[in-house]
Protein backbone atom coordinates (compact mmCIF):
# COMPACT_ATOMS: atom_id res chain seq x y z
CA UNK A 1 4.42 1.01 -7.56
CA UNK A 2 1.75 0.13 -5.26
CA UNK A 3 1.97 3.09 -3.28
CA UNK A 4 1.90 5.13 -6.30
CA UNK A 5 -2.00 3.96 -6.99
CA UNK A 6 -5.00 2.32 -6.09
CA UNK A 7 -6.85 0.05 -8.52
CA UNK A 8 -10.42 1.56 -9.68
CA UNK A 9 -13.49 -0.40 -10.95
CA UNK A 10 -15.73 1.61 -13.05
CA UNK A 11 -18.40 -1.39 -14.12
CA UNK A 12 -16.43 -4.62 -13.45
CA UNK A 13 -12.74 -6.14 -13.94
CA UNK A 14 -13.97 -8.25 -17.41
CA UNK A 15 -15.77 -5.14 -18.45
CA UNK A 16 -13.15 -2.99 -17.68
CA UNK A 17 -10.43 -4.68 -19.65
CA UNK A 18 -12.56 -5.37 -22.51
CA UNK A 19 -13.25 -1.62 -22.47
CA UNK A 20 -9.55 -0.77 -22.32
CA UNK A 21 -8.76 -2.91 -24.99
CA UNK A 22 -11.48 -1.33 -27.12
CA UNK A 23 -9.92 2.36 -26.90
CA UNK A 24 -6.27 1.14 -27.37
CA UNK A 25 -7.45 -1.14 -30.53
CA UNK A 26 -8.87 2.07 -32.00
CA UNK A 27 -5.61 4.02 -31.14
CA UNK A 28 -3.53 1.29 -32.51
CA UNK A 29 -6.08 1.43 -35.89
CA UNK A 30 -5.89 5.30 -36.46
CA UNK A 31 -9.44 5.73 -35.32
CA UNK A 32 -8.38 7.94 -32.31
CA UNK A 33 -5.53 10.46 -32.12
CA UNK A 34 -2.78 8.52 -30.82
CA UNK A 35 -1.36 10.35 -27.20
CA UNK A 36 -0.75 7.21 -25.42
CA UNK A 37 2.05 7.82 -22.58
CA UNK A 38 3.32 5.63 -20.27
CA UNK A 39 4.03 6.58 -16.53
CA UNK A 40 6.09 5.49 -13.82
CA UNK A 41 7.80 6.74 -10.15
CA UNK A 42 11.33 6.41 -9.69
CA UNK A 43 12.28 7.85 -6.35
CA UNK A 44 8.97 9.60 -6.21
CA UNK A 45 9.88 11.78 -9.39
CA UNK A 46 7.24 11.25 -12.09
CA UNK A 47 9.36 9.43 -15.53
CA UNK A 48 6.61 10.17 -18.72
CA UNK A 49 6.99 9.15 -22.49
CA UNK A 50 5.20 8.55 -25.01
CA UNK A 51 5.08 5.13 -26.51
CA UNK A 52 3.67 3.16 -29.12
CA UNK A 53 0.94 0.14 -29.46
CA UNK A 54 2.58 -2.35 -31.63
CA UNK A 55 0.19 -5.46 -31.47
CA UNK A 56 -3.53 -6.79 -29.11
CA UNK A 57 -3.96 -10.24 -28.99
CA UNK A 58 -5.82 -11.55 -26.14
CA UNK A 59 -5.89 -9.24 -23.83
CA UNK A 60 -1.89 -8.18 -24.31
CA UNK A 61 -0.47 -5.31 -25.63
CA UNK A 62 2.97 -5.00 -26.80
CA UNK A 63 4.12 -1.53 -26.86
CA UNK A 64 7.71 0.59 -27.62
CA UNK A 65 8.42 2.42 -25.24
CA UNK A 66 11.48 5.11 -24.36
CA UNK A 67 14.43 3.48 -23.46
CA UNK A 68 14.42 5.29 -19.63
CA UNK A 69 10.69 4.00 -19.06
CA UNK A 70 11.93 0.92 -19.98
CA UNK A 71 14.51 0.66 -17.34
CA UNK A 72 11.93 1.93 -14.65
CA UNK A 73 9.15 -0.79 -15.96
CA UNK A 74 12.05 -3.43 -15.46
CA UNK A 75 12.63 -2.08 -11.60
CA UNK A 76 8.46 -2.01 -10.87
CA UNK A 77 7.27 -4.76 -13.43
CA UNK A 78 4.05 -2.59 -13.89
CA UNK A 79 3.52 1.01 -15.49
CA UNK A 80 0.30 3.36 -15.79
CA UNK A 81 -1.01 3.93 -19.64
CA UNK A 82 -2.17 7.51 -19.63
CA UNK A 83 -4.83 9.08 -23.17
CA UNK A 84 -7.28 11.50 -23.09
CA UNK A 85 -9.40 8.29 -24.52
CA UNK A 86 -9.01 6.49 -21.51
CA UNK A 87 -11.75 7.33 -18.28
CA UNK A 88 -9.29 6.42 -15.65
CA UNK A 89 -5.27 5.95 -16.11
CA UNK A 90 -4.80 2.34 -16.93
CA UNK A 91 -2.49 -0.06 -14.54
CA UNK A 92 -0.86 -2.65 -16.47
CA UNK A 93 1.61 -5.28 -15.46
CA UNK A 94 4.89 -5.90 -17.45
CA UNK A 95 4.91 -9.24 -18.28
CA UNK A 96 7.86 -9.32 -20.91
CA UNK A 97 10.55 -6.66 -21.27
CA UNK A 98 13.25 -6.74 -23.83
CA UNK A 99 15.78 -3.84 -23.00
CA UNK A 100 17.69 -4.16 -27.00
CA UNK A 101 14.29 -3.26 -28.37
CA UNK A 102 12.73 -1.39 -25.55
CA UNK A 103 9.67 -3.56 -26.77
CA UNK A 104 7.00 -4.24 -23.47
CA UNK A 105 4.26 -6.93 -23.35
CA UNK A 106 1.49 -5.62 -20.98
CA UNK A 107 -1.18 -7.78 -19.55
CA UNK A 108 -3.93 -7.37 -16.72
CA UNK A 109 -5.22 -4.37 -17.62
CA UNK A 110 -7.09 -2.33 -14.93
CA UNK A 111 -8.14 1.04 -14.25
CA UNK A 112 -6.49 2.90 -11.35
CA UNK A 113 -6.56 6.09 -9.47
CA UNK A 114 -3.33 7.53 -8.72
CA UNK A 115 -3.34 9.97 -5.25
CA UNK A 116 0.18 12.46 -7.14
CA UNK A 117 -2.93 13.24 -9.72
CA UNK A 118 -4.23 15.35 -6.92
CA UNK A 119 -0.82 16.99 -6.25
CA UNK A 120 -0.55 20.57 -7.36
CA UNK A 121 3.40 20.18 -7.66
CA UNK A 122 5.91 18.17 -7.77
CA UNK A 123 8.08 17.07 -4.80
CA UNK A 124 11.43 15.30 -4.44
CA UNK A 125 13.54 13.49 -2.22
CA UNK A 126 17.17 15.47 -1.68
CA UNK A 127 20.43 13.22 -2.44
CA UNK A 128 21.92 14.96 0.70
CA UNK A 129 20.60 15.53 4.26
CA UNK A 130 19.47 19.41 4.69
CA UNK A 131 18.04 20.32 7.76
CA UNK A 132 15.06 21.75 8.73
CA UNK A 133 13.82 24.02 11.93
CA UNK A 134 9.75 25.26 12.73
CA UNK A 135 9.44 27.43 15.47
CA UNK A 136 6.49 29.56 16.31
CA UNK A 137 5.69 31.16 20.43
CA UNK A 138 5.46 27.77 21.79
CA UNK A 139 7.29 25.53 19.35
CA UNK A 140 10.67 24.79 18.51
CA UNK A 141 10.99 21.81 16.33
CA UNK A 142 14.51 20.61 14.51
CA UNK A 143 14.35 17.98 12.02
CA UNK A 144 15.86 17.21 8.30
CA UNK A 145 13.90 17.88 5.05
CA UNK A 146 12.51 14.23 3.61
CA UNK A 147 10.67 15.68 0.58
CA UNK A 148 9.91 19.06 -1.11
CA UNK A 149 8.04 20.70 -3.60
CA UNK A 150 7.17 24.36 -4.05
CA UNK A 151 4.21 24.31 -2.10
CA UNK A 152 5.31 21.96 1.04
CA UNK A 153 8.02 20.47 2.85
CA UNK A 154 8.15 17.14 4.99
CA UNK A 155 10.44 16.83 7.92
CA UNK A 156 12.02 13.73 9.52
CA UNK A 157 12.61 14.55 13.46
CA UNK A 158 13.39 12.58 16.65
CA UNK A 159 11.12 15.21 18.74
CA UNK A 160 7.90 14.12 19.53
CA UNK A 161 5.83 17.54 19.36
CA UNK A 162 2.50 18.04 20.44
CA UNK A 163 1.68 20.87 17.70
CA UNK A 164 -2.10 21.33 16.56
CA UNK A 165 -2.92 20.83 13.34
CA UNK A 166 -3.04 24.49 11.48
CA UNK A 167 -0.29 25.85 13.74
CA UNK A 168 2.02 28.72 12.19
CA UNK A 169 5.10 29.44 12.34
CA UNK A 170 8.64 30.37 10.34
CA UNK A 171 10.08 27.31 8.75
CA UNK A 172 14.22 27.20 8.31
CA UNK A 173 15.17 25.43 5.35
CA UNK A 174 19.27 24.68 4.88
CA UNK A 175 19.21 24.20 1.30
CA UNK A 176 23.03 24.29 1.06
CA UNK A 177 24.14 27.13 -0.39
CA UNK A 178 20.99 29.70 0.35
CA UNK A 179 19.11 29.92 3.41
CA UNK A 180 15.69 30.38 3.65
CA UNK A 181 12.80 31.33 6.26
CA UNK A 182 9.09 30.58 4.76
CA UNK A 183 6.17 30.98 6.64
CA UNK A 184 4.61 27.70 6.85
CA UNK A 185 1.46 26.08 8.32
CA UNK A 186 1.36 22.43 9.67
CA UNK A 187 -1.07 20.02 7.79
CA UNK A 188 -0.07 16.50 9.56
CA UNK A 189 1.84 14.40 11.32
CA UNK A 190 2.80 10.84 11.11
CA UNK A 191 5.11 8.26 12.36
CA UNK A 192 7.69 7.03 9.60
CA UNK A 193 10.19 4.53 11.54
CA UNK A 194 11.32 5.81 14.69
CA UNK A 195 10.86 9.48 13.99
CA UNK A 196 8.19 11.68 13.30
CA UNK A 197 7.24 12.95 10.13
CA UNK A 198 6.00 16.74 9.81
CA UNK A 199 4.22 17.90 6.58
CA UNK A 200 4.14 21.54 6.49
CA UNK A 201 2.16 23.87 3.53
CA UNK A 202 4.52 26.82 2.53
CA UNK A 203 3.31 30.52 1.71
CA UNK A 204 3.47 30.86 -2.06
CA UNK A 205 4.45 33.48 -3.52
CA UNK A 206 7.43 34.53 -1.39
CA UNK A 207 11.19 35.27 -2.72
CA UNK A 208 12.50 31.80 -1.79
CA UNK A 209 10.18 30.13 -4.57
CA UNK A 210 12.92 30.45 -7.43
CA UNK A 211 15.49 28.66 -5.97
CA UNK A 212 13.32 25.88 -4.05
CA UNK A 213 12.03 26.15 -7.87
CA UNK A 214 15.78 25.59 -9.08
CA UNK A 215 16.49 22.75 -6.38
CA UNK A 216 13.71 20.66 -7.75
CA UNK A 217 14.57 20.73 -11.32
CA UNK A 218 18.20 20.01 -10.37
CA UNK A 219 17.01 17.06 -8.42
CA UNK A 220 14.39 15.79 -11.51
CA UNK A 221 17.25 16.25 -13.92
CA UNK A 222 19.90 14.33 -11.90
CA UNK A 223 17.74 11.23 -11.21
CA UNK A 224 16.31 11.39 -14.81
CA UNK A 225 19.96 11.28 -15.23
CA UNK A 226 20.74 8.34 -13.52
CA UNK A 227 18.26 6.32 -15.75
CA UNK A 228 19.70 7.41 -18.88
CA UNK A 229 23.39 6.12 -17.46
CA UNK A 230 22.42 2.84 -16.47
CA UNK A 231 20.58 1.79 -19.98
């Protein structure tokens, strides 16, 4: 998960935890509304469910949790603790698991600031290679589409452009059965392996939205999916 988040020290690490363990004690005792979720990443698609402080002793907290966060805690063997009591998310580690129960024992609390929190939507990565094309006056650049959300694409190409930052163009997007051409805008570029990654910022409000809206919700639903089958 460490990509996911960055630890975050408000006062200090003792202080921290001891502070932590203060608001989820008074969760766990009724004197606080109780909208503790739990939060993990499986293939970059945000898994969320509420859960349920069983027992604090010494700086553990056991906690039921939904039987899909469960398998995704098992995989990462850490998970974020999310209330509106909290300052700051909380990263915990998973030190015991029991998948019959769905029962967690967390330890080594910390706050943490997660970058996604900063995301206006959600992106995805596609089960299937779709490819991609930018091309502008001086610019022709051919690729395949790593990760996309309503508001931006990524593409994975071999071609080493020299594009400036902020350069327009139309951006071709094969998403399998529809076509579609979106103005776009380039933010970045990075390497990722041997190719080059492209992040490009789409024009909202254009008729394409609905089904790059449709394709992500497919894509949540089928890897949500996939946890469900395998606990």
């Amino acid at each position: 998960m460490l990509k996911f988040y960055d630890r975050l020290t408000e006062y200090n690490a003792e202080t921290d935890e001891e502070q932590i363990i203060e608001t989820l004690t008074a969760i766990l005792l009724d004197q606080l509304d109780d909208d503790l979720m739990l939060q993990n990443f499986y293939q970059d698609v945000p898994v969320c469910f509420k859960a349920a402080i069983n027992r604090i002793e010494d700086g553990q907290v056991d906690v039921t949790a939904h039987k899909v966060q469960t398998r995704v805690m098992g995989i990462e063997k850490q998970t974020l603790i999310r209330s509106t009591h909290l300052i700051h998310p909380v990263i915990a580690q998973v030190r015991q698991l029991d998948t019959r129960t769905n029962v967690v024992e967390l330890s080594q609390l910390a706050y943490a600031w997660v970058p996604s929190d900063r995301r206006r939507f959600v992106r995805v990565h596609l089960r299937e290679h779709h490819a991609a094309a930018f091309k502008n006056n001086h610019f022709h650049l051919q690729g395949t589409i790593w990760n996309i959300s309503i508001g931006g694409v990524a593409v994975l190409s071999e071609q080493v452009e020299k594009i400036t930052r902020g350069s327009q163009g139309m951006l071709h997007l094969d998403l399998g059965e529809v076509q579609v051409d979106v103005p776009a805008t380039l933010l970045r570029m990075s390497d990722k392996g041997d190719l080059k990654k492209y992040v490009f910022e789409l024009k909202r409000g254009g008729e394409f939205e609905p089904e790059i809206s449709r394709l992500i919700t497919d894509r949540q639903n089928e890897i949500i999916q996939e946890l469900t089958n395998q606990t």
